[in-house]
Structures are given as structure tokens and as C-alpha cells.
PDB file of N, CA and C in Angstrom:
ATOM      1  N   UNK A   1       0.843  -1.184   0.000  1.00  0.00           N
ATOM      2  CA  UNK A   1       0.000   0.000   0.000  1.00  0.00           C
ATOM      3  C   UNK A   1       0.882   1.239   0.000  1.00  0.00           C
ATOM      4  N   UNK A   2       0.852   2.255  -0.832  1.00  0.00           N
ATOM      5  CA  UNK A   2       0.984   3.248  -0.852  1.00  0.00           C
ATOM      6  C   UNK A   2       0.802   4.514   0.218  1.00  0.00           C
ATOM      7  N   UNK A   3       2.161   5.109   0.666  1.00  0.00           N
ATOM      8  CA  UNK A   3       1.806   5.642   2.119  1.00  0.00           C
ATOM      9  C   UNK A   3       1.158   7.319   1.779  1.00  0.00           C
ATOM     10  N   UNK A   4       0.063   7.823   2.512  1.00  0.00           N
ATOM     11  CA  UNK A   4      -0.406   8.957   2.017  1.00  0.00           C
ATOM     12  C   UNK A   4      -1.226   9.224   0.569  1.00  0.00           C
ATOM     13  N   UNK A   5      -1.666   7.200   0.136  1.00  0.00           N
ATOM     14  CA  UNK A   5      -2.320   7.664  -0.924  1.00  0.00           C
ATOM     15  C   UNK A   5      -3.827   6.783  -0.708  1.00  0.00           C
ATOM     16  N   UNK A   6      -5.086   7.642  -0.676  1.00  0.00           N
ATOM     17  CA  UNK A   6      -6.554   7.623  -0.014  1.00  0.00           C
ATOM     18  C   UNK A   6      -6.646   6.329  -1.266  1.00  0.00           C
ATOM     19  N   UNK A   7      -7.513   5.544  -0.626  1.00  0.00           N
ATOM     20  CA  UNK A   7      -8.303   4.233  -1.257  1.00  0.00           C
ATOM     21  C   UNK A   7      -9.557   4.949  -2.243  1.00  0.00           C
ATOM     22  N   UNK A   8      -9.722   4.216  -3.151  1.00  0.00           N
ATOM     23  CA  UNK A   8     -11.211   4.673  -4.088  1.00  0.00           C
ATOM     24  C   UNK A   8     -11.786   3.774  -3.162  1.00  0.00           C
ATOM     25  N   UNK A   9     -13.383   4.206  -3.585  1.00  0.00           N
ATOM     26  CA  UNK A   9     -14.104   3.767  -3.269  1.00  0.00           C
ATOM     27  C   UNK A   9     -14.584   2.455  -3.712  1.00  0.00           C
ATOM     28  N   UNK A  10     -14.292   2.060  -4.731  1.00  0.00           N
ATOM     29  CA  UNK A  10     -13.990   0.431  -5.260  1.00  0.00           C
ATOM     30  C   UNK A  10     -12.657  -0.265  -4.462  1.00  0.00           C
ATOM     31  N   UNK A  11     -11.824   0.518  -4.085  1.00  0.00           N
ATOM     32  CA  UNK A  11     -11.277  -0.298  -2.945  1.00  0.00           C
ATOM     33  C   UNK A  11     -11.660  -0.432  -1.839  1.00  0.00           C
ATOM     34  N   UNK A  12     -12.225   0.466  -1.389  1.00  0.00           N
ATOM     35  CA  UNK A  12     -13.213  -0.148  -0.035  1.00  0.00           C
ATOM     36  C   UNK A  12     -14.014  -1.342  -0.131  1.00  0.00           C
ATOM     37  N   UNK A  13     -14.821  -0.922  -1.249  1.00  0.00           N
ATOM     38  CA  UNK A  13     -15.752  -2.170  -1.505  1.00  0.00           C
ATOM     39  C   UNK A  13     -15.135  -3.649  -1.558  1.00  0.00           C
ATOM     40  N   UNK A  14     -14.075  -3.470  -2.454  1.00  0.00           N
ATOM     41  CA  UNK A  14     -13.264  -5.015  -2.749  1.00  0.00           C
ATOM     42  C   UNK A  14     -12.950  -5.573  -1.357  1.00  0.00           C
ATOM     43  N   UNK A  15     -12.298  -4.296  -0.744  1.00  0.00           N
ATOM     44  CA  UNK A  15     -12.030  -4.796   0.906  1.00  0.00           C
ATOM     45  C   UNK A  15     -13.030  -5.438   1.343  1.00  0.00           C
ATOM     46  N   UNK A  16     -14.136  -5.074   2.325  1.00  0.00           N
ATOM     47  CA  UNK A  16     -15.391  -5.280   2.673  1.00  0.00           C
ATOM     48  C   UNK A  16     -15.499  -6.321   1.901  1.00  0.00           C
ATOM     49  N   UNK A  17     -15.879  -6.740   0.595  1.00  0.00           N
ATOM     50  CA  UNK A  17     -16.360  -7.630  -0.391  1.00  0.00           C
ATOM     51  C   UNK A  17     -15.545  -9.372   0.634  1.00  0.00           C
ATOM     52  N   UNK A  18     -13.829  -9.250   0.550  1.00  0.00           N
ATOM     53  CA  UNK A  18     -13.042  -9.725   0.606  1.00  0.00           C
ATOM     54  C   UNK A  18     -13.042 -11.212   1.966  1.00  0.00           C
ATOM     55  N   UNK A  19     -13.460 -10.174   2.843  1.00  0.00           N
ATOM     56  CA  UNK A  19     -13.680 -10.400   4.073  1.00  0.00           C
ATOM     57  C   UNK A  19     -15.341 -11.618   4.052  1.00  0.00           C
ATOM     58  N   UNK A  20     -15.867 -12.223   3.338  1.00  0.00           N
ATOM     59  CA  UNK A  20     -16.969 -13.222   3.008  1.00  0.00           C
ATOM     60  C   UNK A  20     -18.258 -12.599   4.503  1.00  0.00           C
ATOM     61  N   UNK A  21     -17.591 -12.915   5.470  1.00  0.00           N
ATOM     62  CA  UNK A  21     -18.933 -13.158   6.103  1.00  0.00           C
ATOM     63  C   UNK A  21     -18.088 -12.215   7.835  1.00  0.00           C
ATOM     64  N   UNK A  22     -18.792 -11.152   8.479  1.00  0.00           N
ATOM     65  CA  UNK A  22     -18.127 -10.760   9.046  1.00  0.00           C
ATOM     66  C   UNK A  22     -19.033 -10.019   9.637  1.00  0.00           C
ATOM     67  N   UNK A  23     -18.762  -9.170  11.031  1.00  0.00           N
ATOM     68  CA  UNK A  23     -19.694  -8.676  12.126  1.00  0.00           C
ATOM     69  C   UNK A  23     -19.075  -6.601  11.845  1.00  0.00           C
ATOM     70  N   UNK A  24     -19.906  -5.938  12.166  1.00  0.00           N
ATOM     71  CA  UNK A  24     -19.179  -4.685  11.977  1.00  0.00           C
ATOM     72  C   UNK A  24     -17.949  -4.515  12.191  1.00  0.00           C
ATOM     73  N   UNK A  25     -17.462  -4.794  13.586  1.00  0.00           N
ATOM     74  CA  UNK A  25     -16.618  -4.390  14.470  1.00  0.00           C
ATOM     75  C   UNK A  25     -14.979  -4.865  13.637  1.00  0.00           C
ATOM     76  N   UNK A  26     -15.400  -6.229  12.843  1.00  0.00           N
ATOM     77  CA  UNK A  26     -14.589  -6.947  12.342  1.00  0.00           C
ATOM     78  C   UNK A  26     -14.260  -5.916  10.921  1.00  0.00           C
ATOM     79  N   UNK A  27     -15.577  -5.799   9.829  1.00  0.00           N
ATOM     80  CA  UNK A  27     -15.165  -5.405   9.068  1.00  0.00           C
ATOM     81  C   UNK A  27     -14.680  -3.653   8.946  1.00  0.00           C
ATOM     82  N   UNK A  28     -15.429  -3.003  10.148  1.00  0.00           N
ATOM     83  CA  UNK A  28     -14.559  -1.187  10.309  1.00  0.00           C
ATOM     84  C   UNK A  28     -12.636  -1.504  10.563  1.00  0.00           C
ATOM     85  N   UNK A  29     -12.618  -3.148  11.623  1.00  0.00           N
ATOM     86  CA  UNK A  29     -11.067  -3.028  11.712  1.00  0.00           C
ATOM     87  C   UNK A  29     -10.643  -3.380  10.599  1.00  0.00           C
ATOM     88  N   UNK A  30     -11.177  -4.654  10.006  1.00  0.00           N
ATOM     89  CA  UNK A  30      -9.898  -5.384   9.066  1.00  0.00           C
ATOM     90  C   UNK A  30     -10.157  -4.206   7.046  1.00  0.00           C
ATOM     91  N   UNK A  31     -10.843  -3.538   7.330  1.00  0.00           N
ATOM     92  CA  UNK A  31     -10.986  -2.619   6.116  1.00  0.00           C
ATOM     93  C   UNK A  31     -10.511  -1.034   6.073  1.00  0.00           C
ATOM     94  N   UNK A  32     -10.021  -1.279   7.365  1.00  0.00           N
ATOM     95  CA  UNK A  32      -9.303   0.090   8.113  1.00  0.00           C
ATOM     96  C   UNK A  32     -10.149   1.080   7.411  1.00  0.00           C
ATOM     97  N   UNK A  33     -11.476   1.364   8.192  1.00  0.00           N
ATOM     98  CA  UNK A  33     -12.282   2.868   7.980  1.00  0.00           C
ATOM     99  C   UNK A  33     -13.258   2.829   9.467  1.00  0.00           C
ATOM    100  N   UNK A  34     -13.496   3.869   8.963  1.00  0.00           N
ATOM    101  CA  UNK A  34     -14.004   4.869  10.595  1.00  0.00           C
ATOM    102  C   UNK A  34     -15.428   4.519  10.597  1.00  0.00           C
ATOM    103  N   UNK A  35     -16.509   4.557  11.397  1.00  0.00           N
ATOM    104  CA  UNK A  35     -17.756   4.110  11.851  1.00  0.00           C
ATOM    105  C   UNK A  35     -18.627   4.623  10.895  1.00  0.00           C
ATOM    106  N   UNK A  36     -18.333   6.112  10.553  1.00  0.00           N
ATOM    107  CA  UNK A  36     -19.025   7.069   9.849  1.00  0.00           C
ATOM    108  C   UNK A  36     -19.160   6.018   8.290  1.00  0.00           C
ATOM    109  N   UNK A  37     -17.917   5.804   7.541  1.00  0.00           N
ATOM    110  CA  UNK A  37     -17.778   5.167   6.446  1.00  0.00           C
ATOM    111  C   UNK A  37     -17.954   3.627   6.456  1.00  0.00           C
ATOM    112  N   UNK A  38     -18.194   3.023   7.953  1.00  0.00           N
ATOM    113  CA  UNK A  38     -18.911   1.414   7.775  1.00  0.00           C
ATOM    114  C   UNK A  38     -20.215   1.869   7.330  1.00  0.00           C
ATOM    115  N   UNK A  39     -20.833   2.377   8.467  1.00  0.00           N
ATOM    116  CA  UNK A  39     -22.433   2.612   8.117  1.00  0.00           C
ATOM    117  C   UNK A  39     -22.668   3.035   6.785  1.00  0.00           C
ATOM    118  N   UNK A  40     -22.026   3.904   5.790  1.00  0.00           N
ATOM    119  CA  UNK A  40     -22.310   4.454   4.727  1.00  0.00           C
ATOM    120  C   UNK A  40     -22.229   2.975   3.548  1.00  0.00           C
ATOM    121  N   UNK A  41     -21.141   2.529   3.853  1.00  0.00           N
ATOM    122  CA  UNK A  41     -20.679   1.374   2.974  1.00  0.00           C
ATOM    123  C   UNK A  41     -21.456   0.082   2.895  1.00  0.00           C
ATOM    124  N   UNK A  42     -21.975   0.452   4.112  1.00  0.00           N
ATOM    125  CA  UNK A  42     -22.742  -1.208   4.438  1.00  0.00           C
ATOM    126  C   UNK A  42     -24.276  -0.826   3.839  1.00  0.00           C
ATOM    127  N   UNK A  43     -24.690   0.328   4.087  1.00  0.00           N
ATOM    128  CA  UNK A  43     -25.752   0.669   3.748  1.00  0.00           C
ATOM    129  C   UNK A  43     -25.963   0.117   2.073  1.00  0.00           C
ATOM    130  N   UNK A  44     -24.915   1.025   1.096  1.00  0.00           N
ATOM    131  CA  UNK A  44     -24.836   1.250  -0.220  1.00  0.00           C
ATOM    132  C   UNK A  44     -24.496  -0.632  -0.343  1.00  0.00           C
ATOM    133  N   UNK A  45     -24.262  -1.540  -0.005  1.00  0.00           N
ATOM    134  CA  UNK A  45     -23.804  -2.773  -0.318  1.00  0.00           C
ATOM    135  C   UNK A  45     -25.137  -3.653  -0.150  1.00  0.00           C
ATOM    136  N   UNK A  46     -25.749  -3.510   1.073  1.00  0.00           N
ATOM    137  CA  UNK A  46     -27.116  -3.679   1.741  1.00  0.00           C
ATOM    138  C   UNK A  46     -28.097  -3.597   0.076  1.00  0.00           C
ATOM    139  N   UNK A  47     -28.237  -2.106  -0.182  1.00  0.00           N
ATOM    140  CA  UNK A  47     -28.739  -1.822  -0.953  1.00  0.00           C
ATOM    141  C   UNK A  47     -28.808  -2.349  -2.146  1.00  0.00           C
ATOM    142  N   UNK A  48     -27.470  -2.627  -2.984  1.00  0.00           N
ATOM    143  CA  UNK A  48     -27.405  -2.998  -4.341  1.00  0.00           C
ATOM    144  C   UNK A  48     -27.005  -4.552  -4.001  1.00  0.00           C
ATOM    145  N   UNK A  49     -27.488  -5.308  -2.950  1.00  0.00           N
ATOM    146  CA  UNK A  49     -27.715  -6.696  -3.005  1.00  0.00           C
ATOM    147  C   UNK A  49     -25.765  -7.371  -3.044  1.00  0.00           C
ATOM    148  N   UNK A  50     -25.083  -6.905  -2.809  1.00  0.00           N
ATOM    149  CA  UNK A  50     -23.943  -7.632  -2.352  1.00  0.00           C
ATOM    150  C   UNK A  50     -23.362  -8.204  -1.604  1.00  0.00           C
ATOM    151  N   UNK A  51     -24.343  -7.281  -0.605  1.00  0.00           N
ATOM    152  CA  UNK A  51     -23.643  -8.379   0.891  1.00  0.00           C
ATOM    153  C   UNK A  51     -25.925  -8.484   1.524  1.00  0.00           C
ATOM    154  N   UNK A  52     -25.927  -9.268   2.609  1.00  0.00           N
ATOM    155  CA  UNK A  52     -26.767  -9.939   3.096  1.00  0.00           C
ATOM    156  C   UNK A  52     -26.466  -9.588   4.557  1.00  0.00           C
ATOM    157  N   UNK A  53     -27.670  -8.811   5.122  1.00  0.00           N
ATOM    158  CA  UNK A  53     -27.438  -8.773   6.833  1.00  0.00           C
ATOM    159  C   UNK A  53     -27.951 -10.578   7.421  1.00  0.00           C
ATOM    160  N   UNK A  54     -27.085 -11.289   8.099  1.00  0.00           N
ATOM    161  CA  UNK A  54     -27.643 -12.367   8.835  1.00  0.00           C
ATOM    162  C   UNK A  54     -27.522 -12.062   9.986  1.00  0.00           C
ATOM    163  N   UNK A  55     -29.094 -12.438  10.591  1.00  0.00           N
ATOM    164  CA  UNK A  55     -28.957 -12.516  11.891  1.00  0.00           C
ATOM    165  C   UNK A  55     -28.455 -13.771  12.839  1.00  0.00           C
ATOM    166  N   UNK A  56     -27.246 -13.936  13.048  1.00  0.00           N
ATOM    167  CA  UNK A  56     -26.879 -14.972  14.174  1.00  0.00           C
ATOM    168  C   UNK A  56     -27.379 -15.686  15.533  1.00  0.00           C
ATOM    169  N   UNK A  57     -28.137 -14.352  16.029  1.00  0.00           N
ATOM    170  CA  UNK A  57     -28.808 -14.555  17.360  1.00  0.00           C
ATOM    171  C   UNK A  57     -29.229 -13.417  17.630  1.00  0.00           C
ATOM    172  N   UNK A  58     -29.315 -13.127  18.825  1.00  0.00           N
ATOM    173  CA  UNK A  58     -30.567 -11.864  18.991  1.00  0.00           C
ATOM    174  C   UNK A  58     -29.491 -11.041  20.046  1.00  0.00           C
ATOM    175  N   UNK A  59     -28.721  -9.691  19.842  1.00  0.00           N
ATOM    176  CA  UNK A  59     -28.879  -8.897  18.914  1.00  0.00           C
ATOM    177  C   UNK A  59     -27.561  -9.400  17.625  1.00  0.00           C
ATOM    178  N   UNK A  60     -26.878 -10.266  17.949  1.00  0.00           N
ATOM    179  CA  UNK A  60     -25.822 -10.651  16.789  1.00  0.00           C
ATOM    180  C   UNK A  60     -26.017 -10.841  15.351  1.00  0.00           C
ATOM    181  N   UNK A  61     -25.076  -9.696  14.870  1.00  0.00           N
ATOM    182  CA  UNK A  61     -25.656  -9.815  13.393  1.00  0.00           C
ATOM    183  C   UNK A  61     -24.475  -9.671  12.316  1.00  0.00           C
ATOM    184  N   UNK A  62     -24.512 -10.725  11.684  1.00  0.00           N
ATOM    185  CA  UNK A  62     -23.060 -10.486  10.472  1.00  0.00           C
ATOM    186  C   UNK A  62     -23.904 -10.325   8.931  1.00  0.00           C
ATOM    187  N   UNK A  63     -22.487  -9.799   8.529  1.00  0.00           N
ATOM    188  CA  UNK A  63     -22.850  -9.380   7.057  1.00  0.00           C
ATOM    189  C   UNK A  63     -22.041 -10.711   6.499  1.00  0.00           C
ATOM    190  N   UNK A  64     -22.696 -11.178   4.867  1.00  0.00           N
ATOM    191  CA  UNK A  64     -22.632 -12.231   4.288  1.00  0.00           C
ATOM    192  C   UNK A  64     -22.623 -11.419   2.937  1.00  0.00           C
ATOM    193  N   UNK A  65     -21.159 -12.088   1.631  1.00  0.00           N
ATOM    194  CA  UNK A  65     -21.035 -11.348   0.610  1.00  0.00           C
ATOM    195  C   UNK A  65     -22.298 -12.559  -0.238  1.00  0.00           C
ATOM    196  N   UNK A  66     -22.713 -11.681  -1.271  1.00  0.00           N
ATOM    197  CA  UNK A  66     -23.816 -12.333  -1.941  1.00  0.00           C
ATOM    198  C   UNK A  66     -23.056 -12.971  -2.832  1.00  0.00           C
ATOM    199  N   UNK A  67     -23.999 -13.847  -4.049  1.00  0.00           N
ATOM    200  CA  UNK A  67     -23.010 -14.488  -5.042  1.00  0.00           C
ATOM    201  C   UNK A  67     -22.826 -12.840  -6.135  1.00  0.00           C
ATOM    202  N   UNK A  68     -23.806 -12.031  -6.010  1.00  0.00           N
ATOM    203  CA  UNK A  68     -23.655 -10.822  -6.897  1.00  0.00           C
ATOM    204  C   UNK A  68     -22.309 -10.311  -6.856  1.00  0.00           C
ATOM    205  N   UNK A  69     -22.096 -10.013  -4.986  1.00  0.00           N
ATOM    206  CA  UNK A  69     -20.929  -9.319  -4.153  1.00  0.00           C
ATOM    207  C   UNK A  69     -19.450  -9.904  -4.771  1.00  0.00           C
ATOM    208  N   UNK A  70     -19.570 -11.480  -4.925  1.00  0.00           N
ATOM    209  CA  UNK A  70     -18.585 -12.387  -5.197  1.00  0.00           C
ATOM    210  C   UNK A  70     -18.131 -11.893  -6.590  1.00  0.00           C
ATOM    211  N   UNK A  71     -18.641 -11.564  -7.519  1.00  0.00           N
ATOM    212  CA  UNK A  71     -18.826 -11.991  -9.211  1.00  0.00           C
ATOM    213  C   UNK A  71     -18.520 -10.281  -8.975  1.00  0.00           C
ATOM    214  N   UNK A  72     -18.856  -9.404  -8.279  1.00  0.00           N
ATOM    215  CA  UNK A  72     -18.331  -8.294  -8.297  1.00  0.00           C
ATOM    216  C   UNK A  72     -16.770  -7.729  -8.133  1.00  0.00           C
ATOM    217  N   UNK A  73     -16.750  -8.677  -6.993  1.00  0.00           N
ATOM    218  CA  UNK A  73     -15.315  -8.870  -6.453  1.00  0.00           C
ATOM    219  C   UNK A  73     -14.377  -9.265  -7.547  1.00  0.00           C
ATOM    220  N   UNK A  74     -14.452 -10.760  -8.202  1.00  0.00           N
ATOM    221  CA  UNK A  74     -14.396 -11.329  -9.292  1.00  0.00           C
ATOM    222  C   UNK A  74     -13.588 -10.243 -10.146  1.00  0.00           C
ATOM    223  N   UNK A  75     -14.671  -9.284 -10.480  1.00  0.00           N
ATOM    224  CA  UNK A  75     -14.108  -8.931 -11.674  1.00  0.00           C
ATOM    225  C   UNK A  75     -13.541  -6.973 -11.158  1.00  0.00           C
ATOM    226  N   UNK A  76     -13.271  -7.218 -10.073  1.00  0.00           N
ATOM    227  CA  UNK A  76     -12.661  -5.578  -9.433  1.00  0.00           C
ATOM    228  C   UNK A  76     -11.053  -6.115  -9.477  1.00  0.00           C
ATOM    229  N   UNK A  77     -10.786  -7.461  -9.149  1.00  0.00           N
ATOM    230  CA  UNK A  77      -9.555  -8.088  -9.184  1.00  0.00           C
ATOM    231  C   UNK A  77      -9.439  -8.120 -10.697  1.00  0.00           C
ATOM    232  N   UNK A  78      -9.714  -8.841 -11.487  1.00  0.00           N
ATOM    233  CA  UNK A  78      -9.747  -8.973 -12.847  1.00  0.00           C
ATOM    234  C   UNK A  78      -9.133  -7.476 -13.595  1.00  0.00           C
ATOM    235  N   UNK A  79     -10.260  -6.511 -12.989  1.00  0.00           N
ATOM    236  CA  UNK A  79      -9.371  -5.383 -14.099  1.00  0.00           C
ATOM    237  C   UNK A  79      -8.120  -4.480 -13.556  1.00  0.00           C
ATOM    238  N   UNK A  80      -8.234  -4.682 -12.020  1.00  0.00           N
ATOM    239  CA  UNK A  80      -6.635  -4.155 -10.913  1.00  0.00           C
ATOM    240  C   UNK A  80      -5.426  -5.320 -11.676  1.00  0.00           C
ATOM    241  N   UNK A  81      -5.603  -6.449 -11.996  1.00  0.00           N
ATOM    242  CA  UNK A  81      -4.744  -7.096 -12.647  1.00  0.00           C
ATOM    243  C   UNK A  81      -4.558  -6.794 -14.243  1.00  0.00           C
ATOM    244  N   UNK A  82      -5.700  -6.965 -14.657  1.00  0.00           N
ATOM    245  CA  UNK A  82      -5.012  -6.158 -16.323  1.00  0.00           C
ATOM    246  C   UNK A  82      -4.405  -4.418 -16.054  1.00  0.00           C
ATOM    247  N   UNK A  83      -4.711  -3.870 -15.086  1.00  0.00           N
ATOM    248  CA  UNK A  83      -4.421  -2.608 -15.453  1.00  0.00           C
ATOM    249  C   UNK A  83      -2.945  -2.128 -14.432  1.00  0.00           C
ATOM    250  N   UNK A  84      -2.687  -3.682 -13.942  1.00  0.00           N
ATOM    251  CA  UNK A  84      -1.685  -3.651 -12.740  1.00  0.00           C
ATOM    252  C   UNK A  84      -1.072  -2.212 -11.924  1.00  0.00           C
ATOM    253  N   UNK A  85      -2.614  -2.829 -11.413  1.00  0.00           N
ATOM    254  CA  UNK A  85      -2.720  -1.827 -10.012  1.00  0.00           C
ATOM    255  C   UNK A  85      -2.912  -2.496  -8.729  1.00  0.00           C
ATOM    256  N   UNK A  86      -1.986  -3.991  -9.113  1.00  0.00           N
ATOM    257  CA  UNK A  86      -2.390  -4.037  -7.486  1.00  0.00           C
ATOM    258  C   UNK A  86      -0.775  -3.164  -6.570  1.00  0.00           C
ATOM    259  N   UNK A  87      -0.605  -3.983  -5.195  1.00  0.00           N
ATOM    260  CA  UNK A  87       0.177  -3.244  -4.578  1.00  0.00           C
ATOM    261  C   UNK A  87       1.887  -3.857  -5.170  1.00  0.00           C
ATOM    262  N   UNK A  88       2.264  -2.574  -5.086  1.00  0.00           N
ATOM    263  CA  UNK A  88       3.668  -2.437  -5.815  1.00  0.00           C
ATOM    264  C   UNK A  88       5.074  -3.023  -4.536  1.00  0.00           C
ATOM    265  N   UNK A  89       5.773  -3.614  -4.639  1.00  0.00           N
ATOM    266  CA  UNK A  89       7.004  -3.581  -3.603  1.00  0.00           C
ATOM    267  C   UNK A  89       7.253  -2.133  -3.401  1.00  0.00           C
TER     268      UNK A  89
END
């Protein structure tokens, strides 16, 4: 990763995406963003059917990537590799 250089917003997503099945707390740490930008992200993912709120138990609740989320993911890797952008040494 590049030091001092901000993620797009398709890298958030791929992040989040990445992570399959996961509880907030898990995906604000392991996607390194702030509470403000889980809620926003989860919302917009919620929305266009990529990820799946499951409820675990009562109040436990994880997010689940859809097969949409997957095939999205799929192909966010696909064009970071033709356009080799992933992370550099």
C-alpha cells in the first residue's frame, strides 16, 4: 500500500467484499475505515444486493457477501490485474 495515498471507493468495496462473512466491528477493523464510512458502505452494499445482513442470534448480526458481491469482487480483481494496479514492492 501506498503511504499517504486515499483508497477509491472500489477499494473499499473489494475490501469489505473480501472479508466473506463478518460482524461490523470486524469489518470497520480489518478494512481500516471509521464508523461514519462502515455505516455508509454497508448501507450502499445492503442496498445494491452484495452483501446480506444475517442474523446470528438476537442482537448478533453479520454481514454475508452475496453471489452478486462475489462476481463483483471477481471482476474488481480482474481489471486491478489487467491494469496492474495491485500493490507495488
Amino acid at each position: 500500500m501506498k503511504i499517504g495515498r486515499r483508497r477509491s471507493n472500489i477499494e473499499i468495496i473489494a475490501d469489505m467484499l473480501r472479508l466473506g462473512e463478518a460482524g461490523k466491528t470486524e469489518i470497520m477493523y480489518s478494512a481500516n475505515m471509521s464508523y461514519f464510512q462502515l455505516h455508509k458502505y454497508l448501507n450502499l452494499l445492503l442496498q445494491l444486493k452484495l452483501i446480506d445482513k444475517v442474523m446470528v442470534g438476537n442482537p448478533i448480526v453479520t454481514y454475508r457477501v452475496t453471489r452478486k458481491g462475489l462476481r463483483l469482487l471477481r471482476n474488481i480483481d480482474n481489471i486491478r490485474q489487467m491494469l496492474d494496479l495491485g500493490e507495488e514492492d
